[in-house]
PDB file of N, CA and C in Angstrom:
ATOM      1  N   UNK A   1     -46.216  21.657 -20.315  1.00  0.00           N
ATOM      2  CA  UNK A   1     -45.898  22.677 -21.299  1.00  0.00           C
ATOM      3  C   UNK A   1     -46.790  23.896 -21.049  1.00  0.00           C
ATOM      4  N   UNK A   2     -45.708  25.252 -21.269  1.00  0.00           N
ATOM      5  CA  UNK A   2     -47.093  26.243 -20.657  1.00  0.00           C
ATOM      6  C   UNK A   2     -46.172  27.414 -21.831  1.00  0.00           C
ATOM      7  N   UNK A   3     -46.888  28.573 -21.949  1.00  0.00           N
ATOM      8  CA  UNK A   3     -46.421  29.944 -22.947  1.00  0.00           C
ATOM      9  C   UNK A   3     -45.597  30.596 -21.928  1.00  0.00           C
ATOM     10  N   UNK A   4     -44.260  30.706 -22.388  1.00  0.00           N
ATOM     11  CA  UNK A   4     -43.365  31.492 -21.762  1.00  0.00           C
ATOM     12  C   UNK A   4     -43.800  32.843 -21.125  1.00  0.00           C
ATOM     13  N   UNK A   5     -45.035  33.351 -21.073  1.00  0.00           N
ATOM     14  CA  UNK A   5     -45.219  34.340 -20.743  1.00  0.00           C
ATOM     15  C   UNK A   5     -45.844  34.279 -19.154  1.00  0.00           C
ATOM     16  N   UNK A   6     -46.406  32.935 -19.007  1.00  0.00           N
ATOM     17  CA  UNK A   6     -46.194  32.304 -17.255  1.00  0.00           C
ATOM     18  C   UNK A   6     -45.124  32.242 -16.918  1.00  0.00           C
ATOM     19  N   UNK A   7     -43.996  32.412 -16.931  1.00  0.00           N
ATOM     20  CA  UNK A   7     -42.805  32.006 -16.259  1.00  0.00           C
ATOM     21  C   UNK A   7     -42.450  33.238 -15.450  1.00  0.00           C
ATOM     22  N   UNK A   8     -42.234  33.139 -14.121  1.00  0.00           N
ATOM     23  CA  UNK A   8     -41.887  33.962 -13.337  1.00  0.00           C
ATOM     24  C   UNK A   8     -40.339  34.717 -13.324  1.00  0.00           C
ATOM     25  N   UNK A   9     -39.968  35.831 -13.300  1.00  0.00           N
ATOM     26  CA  UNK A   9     -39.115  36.436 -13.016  1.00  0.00           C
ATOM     27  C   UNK A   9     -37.941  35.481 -12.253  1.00  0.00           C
ATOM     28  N   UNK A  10     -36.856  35.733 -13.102  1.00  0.00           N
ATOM     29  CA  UNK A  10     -35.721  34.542 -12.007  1.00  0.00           C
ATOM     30  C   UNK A  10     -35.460  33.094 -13.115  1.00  0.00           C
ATOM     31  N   UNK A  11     -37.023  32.838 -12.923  1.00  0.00           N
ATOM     32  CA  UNK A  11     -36.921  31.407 -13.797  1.00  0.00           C
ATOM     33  C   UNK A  11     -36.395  30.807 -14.385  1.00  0.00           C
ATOM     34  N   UNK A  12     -35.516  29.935 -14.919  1.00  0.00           N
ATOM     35  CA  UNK A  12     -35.382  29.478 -16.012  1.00  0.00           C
ATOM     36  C   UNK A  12     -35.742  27.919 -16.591  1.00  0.00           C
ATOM     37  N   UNK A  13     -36.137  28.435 -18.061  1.00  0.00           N
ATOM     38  CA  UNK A  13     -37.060  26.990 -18.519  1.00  0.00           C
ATOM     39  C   UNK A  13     -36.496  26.663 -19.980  1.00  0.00           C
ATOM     40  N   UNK A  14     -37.035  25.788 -20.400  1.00  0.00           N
ATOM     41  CA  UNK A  14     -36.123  25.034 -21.540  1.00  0.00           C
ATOM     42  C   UNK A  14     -37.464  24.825 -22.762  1.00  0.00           C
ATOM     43  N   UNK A  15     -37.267  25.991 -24.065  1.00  0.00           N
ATOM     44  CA  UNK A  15     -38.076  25.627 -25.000  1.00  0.00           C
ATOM     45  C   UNK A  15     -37.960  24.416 -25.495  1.00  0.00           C
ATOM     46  N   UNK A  16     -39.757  24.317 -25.512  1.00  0.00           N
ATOM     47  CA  UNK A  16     -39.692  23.231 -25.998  1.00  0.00           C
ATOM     48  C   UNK A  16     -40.957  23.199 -27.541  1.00  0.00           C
ATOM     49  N   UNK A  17     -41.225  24.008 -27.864  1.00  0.00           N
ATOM     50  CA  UNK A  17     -41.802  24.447 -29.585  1.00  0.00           C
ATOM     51  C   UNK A  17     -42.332  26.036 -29.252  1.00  0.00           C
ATOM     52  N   UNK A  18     -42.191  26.312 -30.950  1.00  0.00           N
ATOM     53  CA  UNK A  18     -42.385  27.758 -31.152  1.00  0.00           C
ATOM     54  C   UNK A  18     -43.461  27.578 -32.330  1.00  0.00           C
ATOM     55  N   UNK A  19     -45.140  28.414 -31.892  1.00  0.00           N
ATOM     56  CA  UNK A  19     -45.893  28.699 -32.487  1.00  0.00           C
ATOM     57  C   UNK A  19     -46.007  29.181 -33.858  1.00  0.00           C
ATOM     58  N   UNK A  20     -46.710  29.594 -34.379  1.00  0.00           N
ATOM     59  CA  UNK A  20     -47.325  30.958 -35.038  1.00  0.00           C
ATOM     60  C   UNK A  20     -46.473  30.785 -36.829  1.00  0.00           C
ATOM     61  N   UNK A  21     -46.512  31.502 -37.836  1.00  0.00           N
ATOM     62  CA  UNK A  21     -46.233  31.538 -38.696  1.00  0.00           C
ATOM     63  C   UNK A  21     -44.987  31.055 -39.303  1.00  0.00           C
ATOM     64  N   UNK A  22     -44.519  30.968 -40.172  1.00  0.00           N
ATOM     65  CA  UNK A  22     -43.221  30.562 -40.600  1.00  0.00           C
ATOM     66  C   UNK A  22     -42.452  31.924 -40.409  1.00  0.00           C
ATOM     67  N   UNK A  23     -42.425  33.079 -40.653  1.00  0.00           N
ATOM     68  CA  UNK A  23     -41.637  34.223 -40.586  1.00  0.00           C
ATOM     69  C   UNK A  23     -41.450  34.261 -39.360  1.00  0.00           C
ATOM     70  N   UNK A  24     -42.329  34.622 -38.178  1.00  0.00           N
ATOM     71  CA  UNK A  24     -42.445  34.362 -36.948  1.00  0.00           C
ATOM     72  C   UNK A  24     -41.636  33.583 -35.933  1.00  0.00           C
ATOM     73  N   UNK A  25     -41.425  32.068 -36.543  1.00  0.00           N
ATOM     74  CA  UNK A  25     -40.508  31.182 -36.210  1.00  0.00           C
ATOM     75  C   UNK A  25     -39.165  31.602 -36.384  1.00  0.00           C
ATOM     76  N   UNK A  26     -39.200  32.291 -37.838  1.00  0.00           N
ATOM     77  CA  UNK A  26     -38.341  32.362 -38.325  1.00  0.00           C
ATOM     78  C   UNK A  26     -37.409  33.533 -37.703  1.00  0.00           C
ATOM     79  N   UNK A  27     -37.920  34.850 -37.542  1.00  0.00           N
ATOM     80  CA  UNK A  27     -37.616  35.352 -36.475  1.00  0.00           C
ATOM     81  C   UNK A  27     -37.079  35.573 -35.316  1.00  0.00           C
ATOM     82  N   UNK A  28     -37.912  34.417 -34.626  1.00  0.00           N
ATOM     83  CA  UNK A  28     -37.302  34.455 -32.979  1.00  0.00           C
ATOM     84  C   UNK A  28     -36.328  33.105 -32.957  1.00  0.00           C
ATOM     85  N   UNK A  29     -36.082  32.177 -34.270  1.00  0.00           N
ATOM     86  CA  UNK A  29     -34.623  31.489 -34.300  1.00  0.00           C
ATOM     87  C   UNK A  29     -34.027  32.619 -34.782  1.00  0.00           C
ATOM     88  N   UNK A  30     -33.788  33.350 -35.619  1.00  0.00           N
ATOM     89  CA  UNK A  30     -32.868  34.410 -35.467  1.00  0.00           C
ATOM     90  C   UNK A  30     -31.982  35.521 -34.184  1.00  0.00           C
ATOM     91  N   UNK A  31     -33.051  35.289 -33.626  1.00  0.00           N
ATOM     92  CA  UNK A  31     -33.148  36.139 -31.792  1.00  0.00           C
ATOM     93  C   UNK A  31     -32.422  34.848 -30.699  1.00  0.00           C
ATOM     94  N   UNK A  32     -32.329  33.793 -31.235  1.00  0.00           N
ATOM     95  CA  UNK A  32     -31.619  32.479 -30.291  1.00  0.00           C
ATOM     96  C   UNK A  32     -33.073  31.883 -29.566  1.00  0.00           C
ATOM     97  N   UNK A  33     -34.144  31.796 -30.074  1.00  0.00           N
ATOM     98  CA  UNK A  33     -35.316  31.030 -29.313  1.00  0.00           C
ATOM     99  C   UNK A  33     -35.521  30.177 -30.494  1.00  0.00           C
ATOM    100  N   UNK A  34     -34.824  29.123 -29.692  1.00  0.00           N
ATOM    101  CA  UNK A  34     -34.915  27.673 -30.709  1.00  0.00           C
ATOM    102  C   UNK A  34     -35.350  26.769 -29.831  1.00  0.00           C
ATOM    103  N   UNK A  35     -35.858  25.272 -30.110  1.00  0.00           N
ATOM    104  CA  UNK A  35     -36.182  24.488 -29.367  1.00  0.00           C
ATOM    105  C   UNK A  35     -34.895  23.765 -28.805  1.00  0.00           C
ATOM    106  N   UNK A  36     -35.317  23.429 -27.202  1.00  0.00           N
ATOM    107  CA  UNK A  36     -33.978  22.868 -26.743  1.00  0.00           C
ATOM    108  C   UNK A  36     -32.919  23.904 -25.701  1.00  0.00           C
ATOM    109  N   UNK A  37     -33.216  25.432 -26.230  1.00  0.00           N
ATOM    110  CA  UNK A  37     -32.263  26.077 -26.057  1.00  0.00           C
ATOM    111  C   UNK A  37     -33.053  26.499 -24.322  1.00  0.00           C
ATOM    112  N   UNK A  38     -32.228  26.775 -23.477  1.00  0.00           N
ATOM    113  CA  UNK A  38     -33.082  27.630 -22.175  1.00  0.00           C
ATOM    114  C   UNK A  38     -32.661  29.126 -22.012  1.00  0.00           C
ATOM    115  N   UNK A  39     -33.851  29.394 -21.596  1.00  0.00           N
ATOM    116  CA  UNK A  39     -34.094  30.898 -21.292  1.00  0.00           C
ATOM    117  C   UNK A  39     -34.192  31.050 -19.671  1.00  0.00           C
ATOM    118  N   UNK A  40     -33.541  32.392 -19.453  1.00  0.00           N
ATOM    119  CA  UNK A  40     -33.586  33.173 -18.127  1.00  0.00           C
ATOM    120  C   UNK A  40     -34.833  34.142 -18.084  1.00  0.00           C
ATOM    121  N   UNK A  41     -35.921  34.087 -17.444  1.00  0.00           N
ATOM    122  CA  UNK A  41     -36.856  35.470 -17.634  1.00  0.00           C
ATOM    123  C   UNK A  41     -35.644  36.312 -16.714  1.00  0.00           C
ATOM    124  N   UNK A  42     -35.732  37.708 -17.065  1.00  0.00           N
ATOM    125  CA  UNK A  42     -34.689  38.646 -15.956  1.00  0.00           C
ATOM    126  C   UNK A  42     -36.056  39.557 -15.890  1.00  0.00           C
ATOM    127  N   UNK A  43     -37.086  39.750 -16.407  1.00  0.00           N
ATOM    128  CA  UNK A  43     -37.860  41.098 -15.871  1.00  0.00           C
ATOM    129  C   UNK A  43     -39.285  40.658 -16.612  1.00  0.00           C
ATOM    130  N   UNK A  44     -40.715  41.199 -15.953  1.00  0.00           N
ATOM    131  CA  UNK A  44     -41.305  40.797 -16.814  1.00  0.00           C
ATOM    132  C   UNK A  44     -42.857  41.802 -15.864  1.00  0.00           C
ATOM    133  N   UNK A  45     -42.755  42.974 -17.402  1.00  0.00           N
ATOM    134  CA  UNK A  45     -43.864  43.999 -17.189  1.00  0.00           C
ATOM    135  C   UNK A  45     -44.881  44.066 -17.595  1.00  0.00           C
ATOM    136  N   UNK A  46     -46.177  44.067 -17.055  1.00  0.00           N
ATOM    137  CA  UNK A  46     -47.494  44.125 -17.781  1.00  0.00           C
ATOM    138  C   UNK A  46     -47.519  42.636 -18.857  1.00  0.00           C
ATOM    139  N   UNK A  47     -46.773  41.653 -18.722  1.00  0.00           N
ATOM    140  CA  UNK A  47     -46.511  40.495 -19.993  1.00  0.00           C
ATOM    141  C   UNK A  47     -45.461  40.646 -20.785  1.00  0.00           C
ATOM    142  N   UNK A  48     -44.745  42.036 -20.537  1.00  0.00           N
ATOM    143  CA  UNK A  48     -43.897  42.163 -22.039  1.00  0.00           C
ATOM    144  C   UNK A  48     -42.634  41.756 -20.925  1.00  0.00           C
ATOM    145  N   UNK A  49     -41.849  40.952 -21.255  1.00  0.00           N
ATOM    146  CA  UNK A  49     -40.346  40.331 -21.005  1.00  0.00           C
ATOM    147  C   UNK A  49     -39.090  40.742 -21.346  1.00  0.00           C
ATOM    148  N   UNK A  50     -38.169  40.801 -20.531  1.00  0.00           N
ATOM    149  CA  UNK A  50     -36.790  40.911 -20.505  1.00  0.00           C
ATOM    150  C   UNK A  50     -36.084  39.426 -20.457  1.00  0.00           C
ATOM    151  N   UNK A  51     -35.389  38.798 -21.659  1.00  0.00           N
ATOM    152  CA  UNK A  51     -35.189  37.343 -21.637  1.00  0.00           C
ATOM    153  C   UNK A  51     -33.608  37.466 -21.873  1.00  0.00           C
ATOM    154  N   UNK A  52     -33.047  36.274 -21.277  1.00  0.00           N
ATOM    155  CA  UNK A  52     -31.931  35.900 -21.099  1.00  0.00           C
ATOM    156  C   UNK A  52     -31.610  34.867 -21.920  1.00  0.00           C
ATOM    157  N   UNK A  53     -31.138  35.078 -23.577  1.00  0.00           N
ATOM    158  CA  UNK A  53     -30.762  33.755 -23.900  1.00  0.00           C
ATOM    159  C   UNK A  53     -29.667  33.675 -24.677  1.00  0.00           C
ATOM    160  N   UNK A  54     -28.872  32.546 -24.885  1.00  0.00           N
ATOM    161  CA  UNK A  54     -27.489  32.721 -25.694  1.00  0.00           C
ATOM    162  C   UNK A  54     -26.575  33.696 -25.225  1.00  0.00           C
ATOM    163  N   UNK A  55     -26.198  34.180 -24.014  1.00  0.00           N
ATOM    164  CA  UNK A  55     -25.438  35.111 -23.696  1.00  0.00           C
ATOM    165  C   UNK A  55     -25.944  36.686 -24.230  1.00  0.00           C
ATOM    166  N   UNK A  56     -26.951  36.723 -24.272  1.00  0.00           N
ATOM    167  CA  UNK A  56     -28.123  37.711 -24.460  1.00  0.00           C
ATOM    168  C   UNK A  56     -29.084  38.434 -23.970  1.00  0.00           C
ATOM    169  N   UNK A  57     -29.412  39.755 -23.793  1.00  0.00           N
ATOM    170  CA  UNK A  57     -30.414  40.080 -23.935  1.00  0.00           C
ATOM    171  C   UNK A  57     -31.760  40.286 -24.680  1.00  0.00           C
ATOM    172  N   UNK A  58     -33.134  39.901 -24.234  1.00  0.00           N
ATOM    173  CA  UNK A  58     -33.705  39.776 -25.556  1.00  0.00           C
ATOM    174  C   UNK A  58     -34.739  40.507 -25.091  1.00  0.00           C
ATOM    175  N   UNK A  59     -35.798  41.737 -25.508  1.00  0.00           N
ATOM    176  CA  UNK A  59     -37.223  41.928 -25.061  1.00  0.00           C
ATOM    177  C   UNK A  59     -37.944  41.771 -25.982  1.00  0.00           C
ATOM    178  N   UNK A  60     -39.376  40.934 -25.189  1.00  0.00           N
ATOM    179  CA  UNK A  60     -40.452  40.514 -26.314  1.00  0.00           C
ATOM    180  C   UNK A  60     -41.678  40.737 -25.247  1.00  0.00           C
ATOM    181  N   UNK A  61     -42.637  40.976 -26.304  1.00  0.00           N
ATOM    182  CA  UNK A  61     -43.860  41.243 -25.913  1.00  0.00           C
ATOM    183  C   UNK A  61     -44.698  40.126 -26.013  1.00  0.00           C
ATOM    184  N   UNK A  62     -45.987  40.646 -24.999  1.00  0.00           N
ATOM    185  CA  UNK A  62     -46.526  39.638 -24.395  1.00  0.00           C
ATOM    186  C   UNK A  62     -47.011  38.765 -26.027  1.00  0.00           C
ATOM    187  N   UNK A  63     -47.238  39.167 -26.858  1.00  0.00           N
ATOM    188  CA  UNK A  63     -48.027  38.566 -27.899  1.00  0.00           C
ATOM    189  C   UNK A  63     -46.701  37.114 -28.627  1.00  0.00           C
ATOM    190  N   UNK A  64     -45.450  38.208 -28.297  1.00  0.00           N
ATOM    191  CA  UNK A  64     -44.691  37.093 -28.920  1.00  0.00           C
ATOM    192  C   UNK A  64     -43.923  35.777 -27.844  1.00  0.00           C
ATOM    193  N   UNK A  65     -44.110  36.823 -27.098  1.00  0.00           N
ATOM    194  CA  UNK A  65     -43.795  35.461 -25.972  1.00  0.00           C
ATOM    195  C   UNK A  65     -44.481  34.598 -25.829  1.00  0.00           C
ATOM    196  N   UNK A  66     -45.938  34.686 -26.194  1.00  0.00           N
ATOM    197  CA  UNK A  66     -46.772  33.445 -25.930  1.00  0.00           C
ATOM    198  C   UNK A  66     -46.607  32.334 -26.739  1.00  0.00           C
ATOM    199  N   UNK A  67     -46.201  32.823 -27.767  1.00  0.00           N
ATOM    200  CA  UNK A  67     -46.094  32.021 -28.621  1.00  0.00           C
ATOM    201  C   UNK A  67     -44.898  30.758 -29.023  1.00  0.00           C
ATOM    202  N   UNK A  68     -44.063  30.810 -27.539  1.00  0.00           N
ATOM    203  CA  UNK A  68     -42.621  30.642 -27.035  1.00  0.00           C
ATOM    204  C   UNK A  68     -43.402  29.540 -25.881  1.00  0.00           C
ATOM    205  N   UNK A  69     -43.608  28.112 -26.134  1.00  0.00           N
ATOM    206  CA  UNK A  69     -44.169  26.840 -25.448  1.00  0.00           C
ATOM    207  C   UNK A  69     -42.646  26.471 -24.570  1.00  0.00           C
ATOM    208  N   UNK A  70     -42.855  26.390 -23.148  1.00  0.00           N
ATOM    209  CA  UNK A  70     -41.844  25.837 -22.250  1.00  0.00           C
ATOM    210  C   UNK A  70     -42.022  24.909 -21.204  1.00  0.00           C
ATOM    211  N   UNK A  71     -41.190  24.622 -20.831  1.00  0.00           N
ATOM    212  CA  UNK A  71     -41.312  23.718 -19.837  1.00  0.00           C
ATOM    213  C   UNK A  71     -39.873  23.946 -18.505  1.00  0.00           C
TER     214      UNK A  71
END
């Protein structure tokens, strides 16, 4: 298990828990980052990410991506 914010460009990995507050959670299941679900990194600058999920585009920053546990 590592913070989505290691995952290399290209990648794709399969959440597997989401950190940080209840709103927070609450949040990025709103955005389609649920456990279970997999993500595409497509770009990834200085930490802040371009994510591929649910037939989606998604950008998140390095603070919230970390908080996004994968495998």
């Amino acid at each position: 298990m590592m913070p989505l914010t290691l995952a290399n460009a290209g990648e794709t990995v399969e959440i597997v828990k989401i950190t940080g507050k209840d709103e927070v959670r609450q949040h990025l299941a709103e955005l389609g980052f649920v456990t279970g679900e997999q993500v595409t990194v497509q770009t990834q600058i200085a930490g802040n990410m371009i994510l591929a999920v649910k037939d989606s585009r998604v950008a998140l920053d390095k603070a919230m991506a970390g908080r996004i546990m994968v495998e």
